[in-house]
C-alpha atoms as a PDB file:
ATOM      1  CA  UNK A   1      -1.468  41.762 -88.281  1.00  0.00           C
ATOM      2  CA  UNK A   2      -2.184  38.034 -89.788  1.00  0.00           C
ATOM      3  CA  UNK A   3       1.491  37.798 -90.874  1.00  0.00           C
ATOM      4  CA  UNK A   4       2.354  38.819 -86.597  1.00  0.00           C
ATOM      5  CA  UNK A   5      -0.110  35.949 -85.583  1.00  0.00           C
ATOM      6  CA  UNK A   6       1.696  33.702 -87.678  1.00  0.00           C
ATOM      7  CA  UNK A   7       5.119  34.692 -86.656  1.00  0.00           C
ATOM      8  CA  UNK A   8       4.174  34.236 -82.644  1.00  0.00           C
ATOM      9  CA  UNK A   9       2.157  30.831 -83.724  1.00  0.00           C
ATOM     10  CA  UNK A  10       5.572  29.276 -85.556  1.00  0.00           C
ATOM     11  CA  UNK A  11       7.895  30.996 -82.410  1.00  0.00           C
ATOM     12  CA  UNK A  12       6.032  29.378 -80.227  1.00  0.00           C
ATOM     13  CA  UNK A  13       5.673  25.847 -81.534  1.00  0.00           C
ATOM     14  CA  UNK A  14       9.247  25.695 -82.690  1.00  0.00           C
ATOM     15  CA  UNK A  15      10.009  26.667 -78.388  1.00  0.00           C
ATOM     16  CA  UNK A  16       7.481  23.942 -77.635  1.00  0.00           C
ATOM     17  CA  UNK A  17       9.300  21.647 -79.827  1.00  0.00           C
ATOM     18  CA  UNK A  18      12.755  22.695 -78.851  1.00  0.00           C
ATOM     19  CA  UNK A  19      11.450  22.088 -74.804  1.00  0.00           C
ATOM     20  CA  UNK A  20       9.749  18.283 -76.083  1.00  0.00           C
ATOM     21  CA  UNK A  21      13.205  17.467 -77.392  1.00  0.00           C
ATOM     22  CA  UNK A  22      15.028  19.186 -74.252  1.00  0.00           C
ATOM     23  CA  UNK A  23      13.171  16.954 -72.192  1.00  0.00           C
ATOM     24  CA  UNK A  24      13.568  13.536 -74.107  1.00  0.00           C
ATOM     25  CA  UNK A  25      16.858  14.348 -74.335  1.00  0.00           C
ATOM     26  CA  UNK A  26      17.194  14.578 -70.544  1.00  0.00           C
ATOM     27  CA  UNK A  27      14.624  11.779 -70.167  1.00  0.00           C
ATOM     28  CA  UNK A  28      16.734   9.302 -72.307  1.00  0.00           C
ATOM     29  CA  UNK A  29      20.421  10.250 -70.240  1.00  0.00           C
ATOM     30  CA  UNK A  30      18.528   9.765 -67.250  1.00  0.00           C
ATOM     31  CA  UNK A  31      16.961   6.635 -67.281  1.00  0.00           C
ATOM     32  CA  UNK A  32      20.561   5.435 -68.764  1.00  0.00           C
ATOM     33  CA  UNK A  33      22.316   6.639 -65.740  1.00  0.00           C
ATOM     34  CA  UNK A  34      19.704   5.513 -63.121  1.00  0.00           C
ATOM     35  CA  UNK A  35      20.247   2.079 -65.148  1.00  0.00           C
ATOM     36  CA  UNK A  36      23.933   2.226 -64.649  1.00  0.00           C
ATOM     37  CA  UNK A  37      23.714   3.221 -60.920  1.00  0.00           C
ATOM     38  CA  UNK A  38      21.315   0.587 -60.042  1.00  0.00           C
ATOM     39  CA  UNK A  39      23.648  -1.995 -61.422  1.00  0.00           C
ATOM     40  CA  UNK A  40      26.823  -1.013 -59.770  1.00  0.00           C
ATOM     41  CA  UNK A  41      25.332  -0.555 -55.815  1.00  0.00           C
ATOM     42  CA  UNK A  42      23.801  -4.244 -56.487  1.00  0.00           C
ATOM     43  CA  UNK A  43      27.102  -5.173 -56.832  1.00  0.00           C
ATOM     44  CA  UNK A  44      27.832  -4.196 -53.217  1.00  0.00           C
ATOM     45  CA  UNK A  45      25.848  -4.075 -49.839  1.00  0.00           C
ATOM     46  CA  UNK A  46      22.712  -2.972 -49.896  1.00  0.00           C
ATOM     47  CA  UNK A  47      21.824  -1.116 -46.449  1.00  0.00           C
ATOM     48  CA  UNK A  48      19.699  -3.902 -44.267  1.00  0.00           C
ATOM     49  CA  UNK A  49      17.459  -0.339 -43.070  1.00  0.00           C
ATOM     50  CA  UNK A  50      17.195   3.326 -44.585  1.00  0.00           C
ATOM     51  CA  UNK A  51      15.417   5.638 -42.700  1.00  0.00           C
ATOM     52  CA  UNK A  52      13.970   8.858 -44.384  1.00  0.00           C
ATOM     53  CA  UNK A  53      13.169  12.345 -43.032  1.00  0.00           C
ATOM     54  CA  UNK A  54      10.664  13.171 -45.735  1.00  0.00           C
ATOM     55  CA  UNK A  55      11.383  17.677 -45.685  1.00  0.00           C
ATOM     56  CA  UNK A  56      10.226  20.406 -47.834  1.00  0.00           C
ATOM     57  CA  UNK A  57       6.551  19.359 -48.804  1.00  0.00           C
ATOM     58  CA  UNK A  58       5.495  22.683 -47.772  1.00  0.00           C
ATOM     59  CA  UNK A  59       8.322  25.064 -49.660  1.00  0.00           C
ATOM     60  CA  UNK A  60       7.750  22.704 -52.531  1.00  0.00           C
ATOM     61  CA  UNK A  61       4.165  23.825 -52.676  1.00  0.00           C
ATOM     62  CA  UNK A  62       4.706  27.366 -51.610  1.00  0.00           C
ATOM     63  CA  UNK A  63       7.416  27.980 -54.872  1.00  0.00           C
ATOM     64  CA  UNK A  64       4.316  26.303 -57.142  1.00  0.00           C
ATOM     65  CA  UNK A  65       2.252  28.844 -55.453  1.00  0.00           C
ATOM     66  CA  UNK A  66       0.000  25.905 -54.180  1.00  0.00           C
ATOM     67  CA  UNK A  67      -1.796  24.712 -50.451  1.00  0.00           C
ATOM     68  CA  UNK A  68       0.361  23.176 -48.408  1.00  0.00           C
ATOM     69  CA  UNK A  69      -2.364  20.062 -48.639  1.00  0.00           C
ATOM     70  CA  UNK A  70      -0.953  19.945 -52.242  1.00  0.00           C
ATOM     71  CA  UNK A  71       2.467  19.767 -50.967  1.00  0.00           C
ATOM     72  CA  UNK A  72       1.585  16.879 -48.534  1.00  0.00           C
ATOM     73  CA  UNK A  73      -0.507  15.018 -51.331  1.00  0.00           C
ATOM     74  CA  UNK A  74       2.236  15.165 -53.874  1.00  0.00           C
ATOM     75  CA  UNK A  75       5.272  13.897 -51.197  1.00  0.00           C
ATOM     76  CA  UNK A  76       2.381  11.137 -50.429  1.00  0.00           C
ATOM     77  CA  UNK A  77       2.882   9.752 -53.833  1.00  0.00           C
ATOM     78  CA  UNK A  78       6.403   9.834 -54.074  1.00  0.00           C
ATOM     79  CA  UNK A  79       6.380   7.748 -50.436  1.00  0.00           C
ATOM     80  CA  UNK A  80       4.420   5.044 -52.217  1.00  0.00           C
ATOM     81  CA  UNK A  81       7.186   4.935 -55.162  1.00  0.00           C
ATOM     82  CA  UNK A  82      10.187   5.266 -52.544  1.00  0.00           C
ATOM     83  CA  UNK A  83       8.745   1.835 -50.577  1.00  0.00           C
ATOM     84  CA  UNK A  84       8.284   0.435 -54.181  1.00  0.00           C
ATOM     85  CA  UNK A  85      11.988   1.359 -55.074  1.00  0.00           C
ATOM     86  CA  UNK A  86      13.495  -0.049 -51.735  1.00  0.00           C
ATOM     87  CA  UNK A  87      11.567  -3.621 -51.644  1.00  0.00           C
ATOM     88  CA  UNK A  88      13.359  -3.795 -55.430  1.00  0.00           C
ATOM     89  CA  UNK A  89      16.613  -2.752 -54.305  1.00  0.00           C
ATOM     90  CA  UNK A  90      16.965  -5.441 -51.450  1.00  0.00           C
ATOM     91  CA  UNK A  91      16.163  -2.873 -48.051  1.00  0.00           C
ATOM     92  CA  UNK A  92      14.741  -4.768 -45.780  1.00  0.00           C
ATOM     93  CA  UNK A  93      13.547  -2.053 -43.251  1.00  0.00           C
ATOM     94  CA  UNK A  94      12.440   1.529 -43.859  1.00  0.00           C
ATOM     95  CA  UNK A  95      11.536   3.634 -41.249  1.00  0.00           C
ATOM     96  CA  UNK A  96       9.672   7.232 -42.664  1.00  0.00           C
ATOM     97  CA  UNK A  97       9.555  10.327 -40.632  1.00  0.00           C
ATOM     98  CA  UNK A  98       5.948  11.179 -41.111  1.00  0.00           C
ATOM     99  CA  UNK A  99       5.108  13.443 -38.527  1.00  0.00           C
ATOM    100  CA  UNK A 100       7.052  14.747 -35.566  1.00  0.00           C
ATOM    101  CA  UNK A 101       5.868  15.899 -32.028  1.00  0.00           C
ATOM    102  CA  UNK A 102       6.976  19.331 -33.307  1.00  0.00           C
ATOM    103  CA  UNK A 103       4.607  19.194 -36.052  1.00  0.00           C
ATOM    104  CA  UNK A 104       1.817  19.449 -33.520  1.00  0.00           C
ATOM    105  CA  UNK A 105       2.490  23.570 -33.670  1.00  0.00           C
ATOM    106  CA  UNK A 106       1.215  23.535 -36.970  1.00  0.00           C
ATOM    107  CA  UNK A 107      -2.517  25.164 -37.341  1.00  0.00           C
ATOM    108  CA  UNK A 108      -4.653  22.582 -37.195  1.00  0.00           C
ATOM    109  CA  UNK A 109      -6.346  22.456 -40.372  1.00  0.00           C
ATOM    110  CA  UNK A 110      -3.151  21.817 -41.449  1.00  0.00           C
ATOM    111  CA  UNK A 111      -2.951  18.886 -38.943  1.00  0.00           C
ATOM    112  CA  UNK A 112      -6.192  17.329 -39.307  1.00  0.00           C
ATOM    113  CA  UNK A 113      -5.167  17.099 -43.399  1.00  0.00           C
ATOM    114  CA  UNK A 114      -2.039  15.255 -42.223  1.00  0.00           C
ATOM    115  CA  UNK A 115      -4.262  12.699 -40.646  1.00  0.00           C
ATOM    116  CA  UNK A 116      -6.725  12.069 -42.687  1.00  0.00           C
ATOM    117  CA  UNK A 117      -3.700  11.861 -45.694  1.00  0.00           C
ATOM    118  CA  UNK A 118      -2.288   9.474 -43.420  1.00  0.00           C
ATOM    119  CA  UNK A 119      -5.250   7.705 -42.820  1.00  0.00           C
ATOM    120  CA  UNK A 120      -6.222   7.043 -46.070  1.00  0.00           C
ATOM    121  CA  UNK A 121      -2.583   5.893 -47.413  1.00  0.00           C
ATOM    122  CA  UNK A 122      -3.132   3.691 -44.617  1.00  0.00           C
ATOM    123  CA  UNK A 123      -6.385   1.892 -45.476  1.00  0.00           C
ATOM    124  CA  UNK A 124      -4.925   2.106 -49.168  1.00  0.00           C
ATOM    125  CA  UNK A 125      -2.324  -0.627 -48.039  1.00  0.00           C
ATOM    126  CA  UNK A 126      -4.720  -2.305 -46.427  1.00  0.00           C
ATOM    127  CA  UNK A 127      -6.649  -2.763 -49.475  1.00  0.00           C
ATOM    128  CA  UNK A 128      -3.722  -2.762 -52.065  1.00  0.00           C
ATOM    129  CA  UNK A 129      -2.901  -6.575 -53.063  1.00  0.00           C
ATOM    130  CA  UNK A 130       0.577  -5.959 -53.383  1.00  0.00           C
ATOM    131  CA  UNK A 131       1.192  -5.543 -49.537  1.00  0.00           C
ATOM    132  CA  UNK A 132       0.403  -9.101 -49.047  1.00  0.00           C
ATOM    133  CA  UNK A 133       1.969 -10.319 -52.264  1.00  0.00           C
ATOM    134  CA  UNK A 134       5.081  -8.628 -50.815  1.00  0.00           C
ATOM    135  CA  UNK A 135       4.926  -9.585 -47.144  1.00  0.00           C
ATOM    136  CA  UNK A 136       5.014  -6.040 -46.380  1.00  0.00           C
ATOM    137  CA  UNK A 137       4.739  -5.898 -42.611  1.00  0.00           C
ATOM    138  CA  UNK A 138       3.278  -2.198 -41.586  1.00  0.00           C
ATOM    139  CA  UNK A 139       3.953  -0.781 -37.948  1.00  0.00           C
ATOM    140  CA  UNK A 140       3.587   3.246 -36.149  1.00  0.00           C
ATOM    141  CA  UNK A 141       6.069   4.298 -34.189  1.00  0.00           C
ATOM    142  CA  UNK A 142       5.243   7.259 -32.186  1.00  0.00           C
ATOM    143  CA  UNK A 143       3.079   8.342 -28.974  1.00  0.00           C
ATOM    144  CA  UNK A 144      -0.449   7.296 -30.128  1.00  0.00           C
ATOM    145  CA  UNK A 145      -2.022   8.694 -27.535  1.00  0.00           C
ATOM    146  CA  UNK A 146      -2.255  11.934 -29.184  1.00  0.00           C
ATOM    147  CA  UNK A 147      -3.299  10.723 -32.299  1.00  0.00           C
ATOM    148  CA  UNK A 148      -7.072  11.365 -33.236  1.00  0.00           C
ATOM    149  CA  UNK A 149      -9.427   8.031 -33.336  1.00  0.00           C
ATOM    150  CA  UNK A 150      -9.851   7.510 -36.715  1.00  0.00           C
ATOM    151  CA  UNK A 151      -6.050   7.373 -37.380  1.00  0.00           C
ATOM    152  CA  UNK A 152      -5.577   4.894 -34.921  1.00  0.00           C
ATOM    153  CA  UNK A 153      -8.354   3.105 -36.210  1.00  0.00           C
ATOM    154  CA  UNK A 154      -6.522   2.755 -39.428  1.00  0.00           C
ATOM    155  CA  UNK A 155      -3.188   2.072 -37.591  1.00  0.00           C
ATOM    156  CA  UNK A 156      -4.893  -1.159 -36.143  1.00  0.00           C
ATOM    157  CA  UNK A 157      -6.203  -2.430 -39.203  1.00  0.00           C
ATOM    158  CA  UNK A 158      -2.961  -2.182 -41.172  1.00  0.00           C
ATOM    159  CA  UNK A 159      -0.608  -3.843 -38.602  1.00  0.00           C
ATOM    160  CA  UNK A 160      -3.378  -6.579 -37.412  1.00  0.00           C
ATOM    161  CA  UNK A 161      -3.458  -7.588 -41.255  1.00  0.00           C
ATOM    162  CA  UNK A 162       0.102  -7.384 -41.979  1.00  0.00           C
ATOM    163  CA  UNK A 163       1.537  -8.194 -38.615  1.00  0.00           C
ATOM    164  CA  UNK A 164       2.666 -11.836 -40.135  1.00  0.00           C
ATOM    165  CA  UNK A 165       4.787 -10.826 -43.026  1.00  0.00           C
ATOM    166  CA  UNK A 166       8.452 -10.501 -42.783  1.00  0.00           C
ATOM    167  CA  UNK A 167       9.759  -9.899 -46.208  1.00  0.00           C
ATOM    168  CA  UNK A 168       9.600  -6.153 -45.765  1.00  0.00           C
ATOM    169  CA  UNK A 169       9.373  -4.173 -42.528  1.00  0.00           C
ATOM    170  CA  UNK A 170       7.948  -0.252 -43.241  1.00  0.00           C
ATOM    171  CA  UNK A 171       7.935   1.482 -40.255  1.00  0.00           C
ATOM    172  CA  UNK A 172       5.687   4.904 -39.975  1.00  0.00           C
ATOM    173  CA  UNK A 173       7.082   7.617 -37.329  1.00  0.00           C
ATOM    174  CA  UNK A 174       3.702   9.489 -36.234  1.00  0.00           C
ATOM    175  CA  UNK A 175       3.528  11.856 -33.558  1.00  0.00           C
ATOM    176  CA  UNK A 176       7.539  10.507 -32.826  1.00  0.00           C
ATOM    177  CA  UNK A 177       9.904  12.248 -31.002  1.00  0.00           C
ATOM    178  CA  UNK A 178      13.579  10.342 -30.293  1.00  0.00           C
ATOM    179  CA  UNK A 179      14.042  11.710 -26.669  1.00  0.00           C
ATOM    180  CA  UNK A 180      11.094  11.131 -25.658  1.00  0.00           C
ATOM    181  CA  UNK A 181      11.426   7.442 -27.218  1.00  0.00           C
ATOM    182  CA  UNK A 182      14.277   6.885 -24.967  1.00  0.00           C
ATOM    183  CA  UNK A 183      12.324   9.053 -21.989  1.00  0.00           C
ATOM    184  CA  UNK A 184       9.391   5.978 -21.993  1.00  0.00           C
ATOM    185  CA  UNK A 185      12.155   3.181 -22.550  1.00  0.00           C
ATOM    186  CA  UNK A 186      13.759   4.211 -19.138  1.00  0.00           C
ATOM    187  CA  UNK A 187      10.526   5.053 -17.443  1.00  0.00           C
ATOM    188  CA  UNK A 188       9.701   1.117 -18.154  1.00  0.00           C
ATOM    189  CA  UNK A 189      12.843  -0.129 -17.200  1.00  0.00           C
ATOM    190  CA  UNK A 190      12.611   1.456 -14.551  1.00  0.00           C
ATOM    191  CA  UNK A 191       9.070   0.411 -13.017  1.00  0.00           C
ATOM    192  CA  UNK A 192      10.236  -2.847 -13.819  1.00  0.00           C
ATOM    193  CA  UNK A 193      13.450  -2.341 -11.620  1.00  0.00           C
ATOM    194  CA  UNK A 194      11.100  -0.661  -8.516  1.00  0.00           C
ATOM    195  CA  UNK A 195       8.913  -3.563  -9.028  1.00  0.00           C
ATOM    196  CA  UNK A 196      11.763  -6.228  -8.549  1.00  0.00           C
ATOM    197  CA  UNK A 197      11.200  -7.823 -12.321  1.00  0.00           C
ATOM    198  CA  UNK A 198      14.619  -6.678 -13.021  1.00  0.00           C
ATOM    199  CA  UNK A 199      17.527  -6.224 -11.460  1.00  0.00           C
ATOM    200  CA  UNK A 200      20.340  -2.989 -12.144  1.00  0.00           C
ATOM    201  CA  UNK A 201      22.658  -5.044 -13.316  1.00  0.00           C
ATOM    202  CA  UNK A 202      20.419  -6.247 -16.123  1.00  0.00           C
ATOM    203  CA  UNK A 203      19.856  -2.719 -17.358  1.00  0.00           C
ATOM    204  CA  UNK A 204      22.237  -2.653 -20.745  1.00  0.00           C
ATOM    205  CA  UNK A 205      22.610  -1.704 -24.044  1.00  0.00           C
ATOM    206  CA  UNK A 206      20.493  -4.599 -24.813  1.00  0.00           C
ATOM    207  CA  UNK A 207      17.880  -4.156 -22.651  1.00  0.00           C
ATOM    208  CA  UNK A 208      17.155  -0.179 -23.778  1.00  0.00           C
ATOM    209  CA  UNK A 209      16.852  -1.144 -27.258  1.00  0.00           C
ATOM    210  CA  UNK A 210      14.014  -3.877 -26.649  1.00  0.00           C
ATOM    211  CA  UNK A 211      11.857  -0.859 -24.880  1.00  0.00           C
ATOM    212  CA  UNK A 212      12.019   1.521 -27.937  1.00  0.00           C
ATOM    213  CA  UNK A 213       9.166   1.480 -30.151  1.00  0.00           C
ATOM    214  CA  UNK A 214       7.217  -0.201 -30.786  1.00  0.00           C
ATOM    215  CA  UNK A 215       7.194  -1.743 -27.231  1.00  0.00           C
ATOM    216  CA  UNK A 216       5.728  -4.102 -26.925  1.00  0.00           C
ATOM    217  CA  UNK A 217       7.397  -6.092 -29.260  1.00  0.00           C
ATOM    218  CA  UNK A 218      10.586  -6.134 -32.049  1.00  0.00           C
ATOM    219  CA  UNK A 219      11.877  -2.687 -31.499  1.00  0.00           C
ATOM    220  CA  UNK A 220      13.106  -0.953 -34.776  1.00  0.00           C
ATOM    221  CA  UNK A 221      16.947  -2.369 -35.257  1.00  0.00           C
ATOM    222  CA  UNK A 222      19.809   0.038 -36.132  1.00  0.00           C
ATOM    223  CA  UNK A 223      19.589   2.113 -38.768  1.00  0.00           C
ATOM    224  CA  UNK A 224      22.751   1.627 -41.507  1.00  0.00           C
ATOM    225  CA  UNK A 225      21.828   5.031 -43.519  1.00  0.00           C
ATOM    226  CA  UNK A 226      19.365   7.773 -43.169  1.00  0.00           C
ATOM    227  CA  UNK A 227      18.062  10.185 -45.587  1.00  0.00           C
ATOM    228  CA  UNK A 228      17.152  14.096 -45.713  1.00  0.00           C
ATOM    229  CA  UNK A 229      15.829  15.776 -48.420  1.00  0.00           C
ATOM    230  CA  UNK A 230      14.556  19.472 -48.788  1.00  0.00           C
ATOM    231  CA  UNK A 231      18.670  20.998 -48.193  1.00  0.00           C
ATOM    232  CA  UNK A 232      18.472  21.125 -44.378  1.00  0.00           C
ATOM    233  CA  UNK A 233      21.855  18.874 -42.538  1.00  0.00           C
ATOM    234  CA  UNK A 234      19.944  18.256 -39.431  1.00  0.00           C
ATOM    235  CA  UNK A 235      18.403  14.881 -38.306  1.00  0.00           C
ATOM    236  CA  UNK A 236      16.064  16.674 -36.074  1.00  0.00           C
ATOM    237  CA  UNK A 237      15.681  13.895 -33.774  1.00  0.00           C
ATOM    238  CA  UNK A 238      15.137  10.842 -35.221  1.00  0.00           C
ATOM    239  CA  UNK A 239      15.808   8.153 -33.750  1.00  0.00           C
ATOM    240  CA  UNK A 240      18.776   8.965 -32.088  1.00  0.00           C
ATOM    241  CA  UNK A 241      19.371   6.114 -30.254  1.00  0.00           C
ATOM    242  CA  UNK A 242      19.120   3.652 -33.448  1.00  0.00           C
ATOM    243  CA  UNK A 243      21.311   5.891 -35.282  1.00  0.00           C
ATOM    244  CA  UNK A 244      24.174   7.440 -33.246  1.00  0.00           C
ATOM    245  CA  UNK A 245      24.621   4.121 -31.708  1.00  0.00           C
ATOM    246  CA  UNK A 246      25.284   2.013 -35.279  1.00  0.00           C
ATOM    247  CA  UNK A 247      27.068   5.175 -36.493  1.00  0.00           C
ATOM    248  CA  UNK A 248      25.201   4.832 -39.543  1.00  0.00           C
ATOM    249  CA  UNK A 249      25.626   6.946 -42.644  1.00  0.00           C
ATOM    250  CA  UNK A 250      24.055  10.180 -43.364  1.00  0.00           C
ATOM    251  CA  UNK A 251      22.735  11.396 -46.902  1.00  0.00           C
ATOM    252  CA  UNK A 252      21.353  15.156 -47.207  1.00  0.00           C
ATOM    253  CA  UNK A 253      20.169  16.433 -50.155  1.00  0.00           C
ATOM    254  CA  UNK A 254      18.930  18.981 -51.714  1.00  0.00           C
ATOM    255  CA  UNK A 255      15.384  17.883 -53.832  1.00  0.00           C
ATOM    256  CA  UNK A 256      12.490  19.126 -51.801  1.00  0.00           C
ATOM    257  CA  UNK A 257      10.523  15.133 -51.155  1.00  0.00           C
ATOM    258  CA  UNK A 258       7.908  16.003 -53.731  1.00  0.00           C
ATOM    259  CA  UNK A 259      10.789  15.864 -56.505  1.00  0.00           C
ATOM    260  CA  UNK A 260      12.793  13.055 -54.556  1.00  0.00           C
ATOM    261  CA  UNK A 261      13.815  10.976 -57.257  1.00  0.00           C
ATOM    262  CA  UNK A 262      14.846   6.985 -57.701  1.00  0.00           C
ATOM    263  CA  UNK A 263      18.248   8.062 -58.798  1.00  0.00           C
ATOM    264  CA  UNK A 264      18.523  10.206 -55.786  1.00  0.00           C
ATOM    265  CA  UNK A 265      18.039   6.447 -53.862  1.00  0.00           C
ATOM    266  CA  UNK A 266      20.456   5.265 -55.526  1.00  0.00           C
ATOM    267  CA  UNK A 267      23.139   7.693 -54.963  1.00  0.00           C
ATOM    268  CA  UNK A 268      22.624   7.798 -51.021  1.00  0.00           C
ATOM    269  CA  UNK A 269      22.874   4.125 -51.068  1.00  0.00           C
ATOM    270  CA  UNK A 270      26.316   4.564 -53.167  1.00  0.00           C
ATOM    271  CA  UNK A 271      27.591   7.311 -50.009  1.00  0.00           C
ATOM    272  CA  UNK A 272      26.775   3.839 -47.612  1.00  0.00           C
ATOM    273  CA  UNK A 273      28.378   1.428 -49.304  1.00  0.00           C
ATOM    274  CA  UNK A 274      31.364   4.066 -50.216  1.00  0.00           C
ATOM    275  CA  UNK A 275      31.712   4.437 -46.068  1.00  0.00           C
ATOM    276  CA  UNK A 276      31.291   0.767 -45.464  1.00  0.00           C
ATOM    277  CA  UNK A 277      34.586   0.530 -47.869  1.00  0.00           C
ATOM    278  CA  UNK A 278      36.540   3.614 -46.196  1.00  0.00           C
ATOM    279  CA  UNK A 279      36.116   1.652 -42.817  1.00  0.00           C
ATOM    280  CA  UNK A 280      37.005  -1.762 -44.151  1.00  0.00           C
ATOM    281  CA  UNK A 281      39.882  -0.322 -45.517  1.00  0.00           C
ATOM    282  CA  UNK A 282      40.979   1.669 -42.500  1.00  0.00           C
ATOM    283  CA  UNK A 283      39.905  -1.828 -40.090  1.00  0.00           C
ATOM    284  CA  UNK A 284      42.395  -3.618 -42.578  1.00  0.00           C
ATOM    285  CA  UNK A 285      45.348  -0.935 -42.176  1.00  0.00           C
ATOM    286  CA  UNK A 286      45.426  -1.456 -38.513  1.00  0.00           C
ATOM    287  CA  UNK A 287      45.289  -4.785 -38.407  1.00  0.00           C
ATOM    288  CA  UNK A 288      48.241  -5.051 -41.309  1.00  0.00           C
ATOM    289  CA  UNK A 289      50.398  -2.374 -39.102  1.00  0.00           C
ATOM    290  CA  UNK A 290      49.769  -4.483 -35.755  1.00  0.00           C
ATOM    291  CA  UNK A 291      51.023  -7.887 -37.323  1.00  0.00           C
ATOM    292  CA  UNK A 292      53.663  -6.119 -38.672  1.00  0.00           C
ATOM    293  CA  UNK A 293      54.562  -4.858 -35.098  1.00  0.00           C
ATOM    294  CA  UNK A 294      54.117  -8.364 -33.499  1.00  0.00           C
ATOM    295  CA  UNK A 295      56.383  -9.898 -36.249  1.00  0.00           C
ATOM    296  CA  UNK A 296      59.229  -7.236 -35.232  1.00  0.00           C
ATOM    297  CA  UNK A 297      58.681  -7.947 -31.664  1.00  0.00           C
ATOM    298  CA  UNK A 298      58.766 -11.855 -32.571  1.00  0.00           C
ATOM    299  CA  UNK A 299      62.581 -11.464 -33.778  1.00  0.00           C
ATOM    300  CA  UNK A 300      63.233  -9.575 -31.233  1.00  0.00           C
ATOM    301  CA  UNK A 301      63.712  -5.972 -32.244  1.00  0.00           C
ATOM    302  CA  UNK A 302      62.587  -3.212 -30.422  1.00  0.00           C
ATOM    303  CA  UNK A 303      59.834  -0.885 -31.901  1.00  0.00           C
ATOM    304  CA  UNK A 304      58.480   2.376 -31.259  1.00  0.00           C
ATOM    305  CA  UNK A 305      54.890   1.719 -30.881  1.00  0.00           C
ATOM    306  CA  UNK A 306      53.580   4.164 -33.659  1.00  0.00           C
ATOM    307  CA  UNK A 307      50.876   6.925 -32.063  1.00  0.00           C
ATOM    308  CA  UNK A 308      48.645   4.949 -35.366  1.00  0.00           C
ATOM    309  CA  UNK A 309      47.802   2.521 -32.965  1.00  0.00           C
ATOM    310  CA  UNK A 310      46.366   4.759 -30.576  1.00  0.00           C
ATOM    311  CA  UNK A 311      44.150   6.749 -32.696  1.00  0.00           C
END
């Protein structure tokens, strides 16, 4: 029996020791790659904003067999290192998907836990010395009107203190939905049109974008690349107008946000700035193959116009 117990004890330290090396192993190749990563997108553009649908706290804690407060607690803490990793990089804006209008068909313990999380990551800004230090300049986005009081308590206090800053913009989608963005945006316009403060032929492109959130004042710009984790291909309405209208780039991966990763950054931000090259590289072909046409036409020869040119 004693030499079984001793058997077991060496099987399992030599596994424990195996996984320790396993790990460091891992660890080591990991940090090298992130390293090498990081260096080659700073060599290119860095998106100006990155907006993040932060999916799968809930299946994350559901394959731990854990609350789905757990879930939500652990993607809280990887939000605080994703901010971190984009004022490093060079983003200037990030825009995170916090809560949806959809969410509100959640149970409402579930809910109320949202909040309060939410509340308290707030006032944790507000207290942390590094928002200042960084400029960080905090805003909601979102109909607050169905927000509880003590979360819009805490949405005050963070963009009153912070509303000076303009090194880095972080903007917090609560209680957003991108329809019904654009829904208010026209219903303002459009009092201000019945009221005679504008005119229809004012009503552009322009215009539209300066009554998105949050209106009053700067509305979010367009976003250059945005972000889903947790496997789903789906932007599930965020901001739609921002996005469709830049054509920005689109990154979906699979990492539940709990397990989102700074290497996982990086390689979205390599799918932008690989995009940003396909189109300066198409933008150059057509402009090669249309002085080549007007240099034919300058000597006189005639030239099919090639169907290229009209694609």
């Amino acid at each position: 029996m004693t030499n079984l117990k001793t058997s077991l004890y060496w099987k399992r330290a030599l596994w424990a020791g195996f996984r320790f090396l396993k790990n460091l192993t891992f660890s080591v190749f990991y940090q090298r790659y992130e390293h090498r990563l990081e260096k080659r997108i700073r060599n290119s553009e860095i998106p100006n904003h990155i907006a993040v649908i932060m999916d799968g706290n809930r299946r994350f804690a559901g394959h731990l067999g854990k609350t789905r407060s757990f879930g939500h607690a652990m993607g809280a803490e990887v939000t605080e290192k994703v901010i971190e990793w984009c004022y490093e990089i060079g983003v200037k804006q990030l825009t995170l998907y916090a809560f949806s209008t959809e969410n509100f068909q959640r149970s409402e313990e579930e809910v109320d836990g949202l909040f309060n999380l939410i509340s308290q990551k707030f006032l944790k800004l507000y207290s942390d010395p590094r928002t200042s230090e960084k400029e960080i300049q905090i805003r909601v986005i979102g109909d607050r009107s169905k927000l509880p009081n003590f979360l819009n308590e805490s949405i005050k206090k963070i963009e009153k203190s912070t509303e000076h800053y303009n090194k880095f913009h972080l903007n917090v989608a609560i209680a957003y939905g991108g329809r019904q963005e654009i829904i208010q945006a026209v219903r303002d316009i459009a009092g201000s049109v019945s009221s005679g403060k504008l005119s229809l032929e004012e009503v552009d492109e322009n215009l539209i974008s300066e009554h998105l959130y949050p209106a009053p004042g700067v509305s979010v710009p367009n976003v250059d690349l945005i972000i889903r984790t947790g496997g789903d291909e789906r932007v599930s309405n965020f901001l739609p107008w921002q996005a469709n209208g830049s054509e920005c780039a689109a990154y979906f991966c699979v990492p539940f946000w709990p397990e989102f990763r700074k290497i996982d950054l990086l390689r979205s931000i390599r799918v932008y700035q690989a995009r940003k090259a396909e189109k300066r590289q198409e933008h150059s072909y057509r402009v090669s193959r249309v002085v080549d046409f007007l240099k034919i036409r300058k000597y006189g020869e005639n030239m099919k116009i090639p169907e290229s040119f009209c694609q």
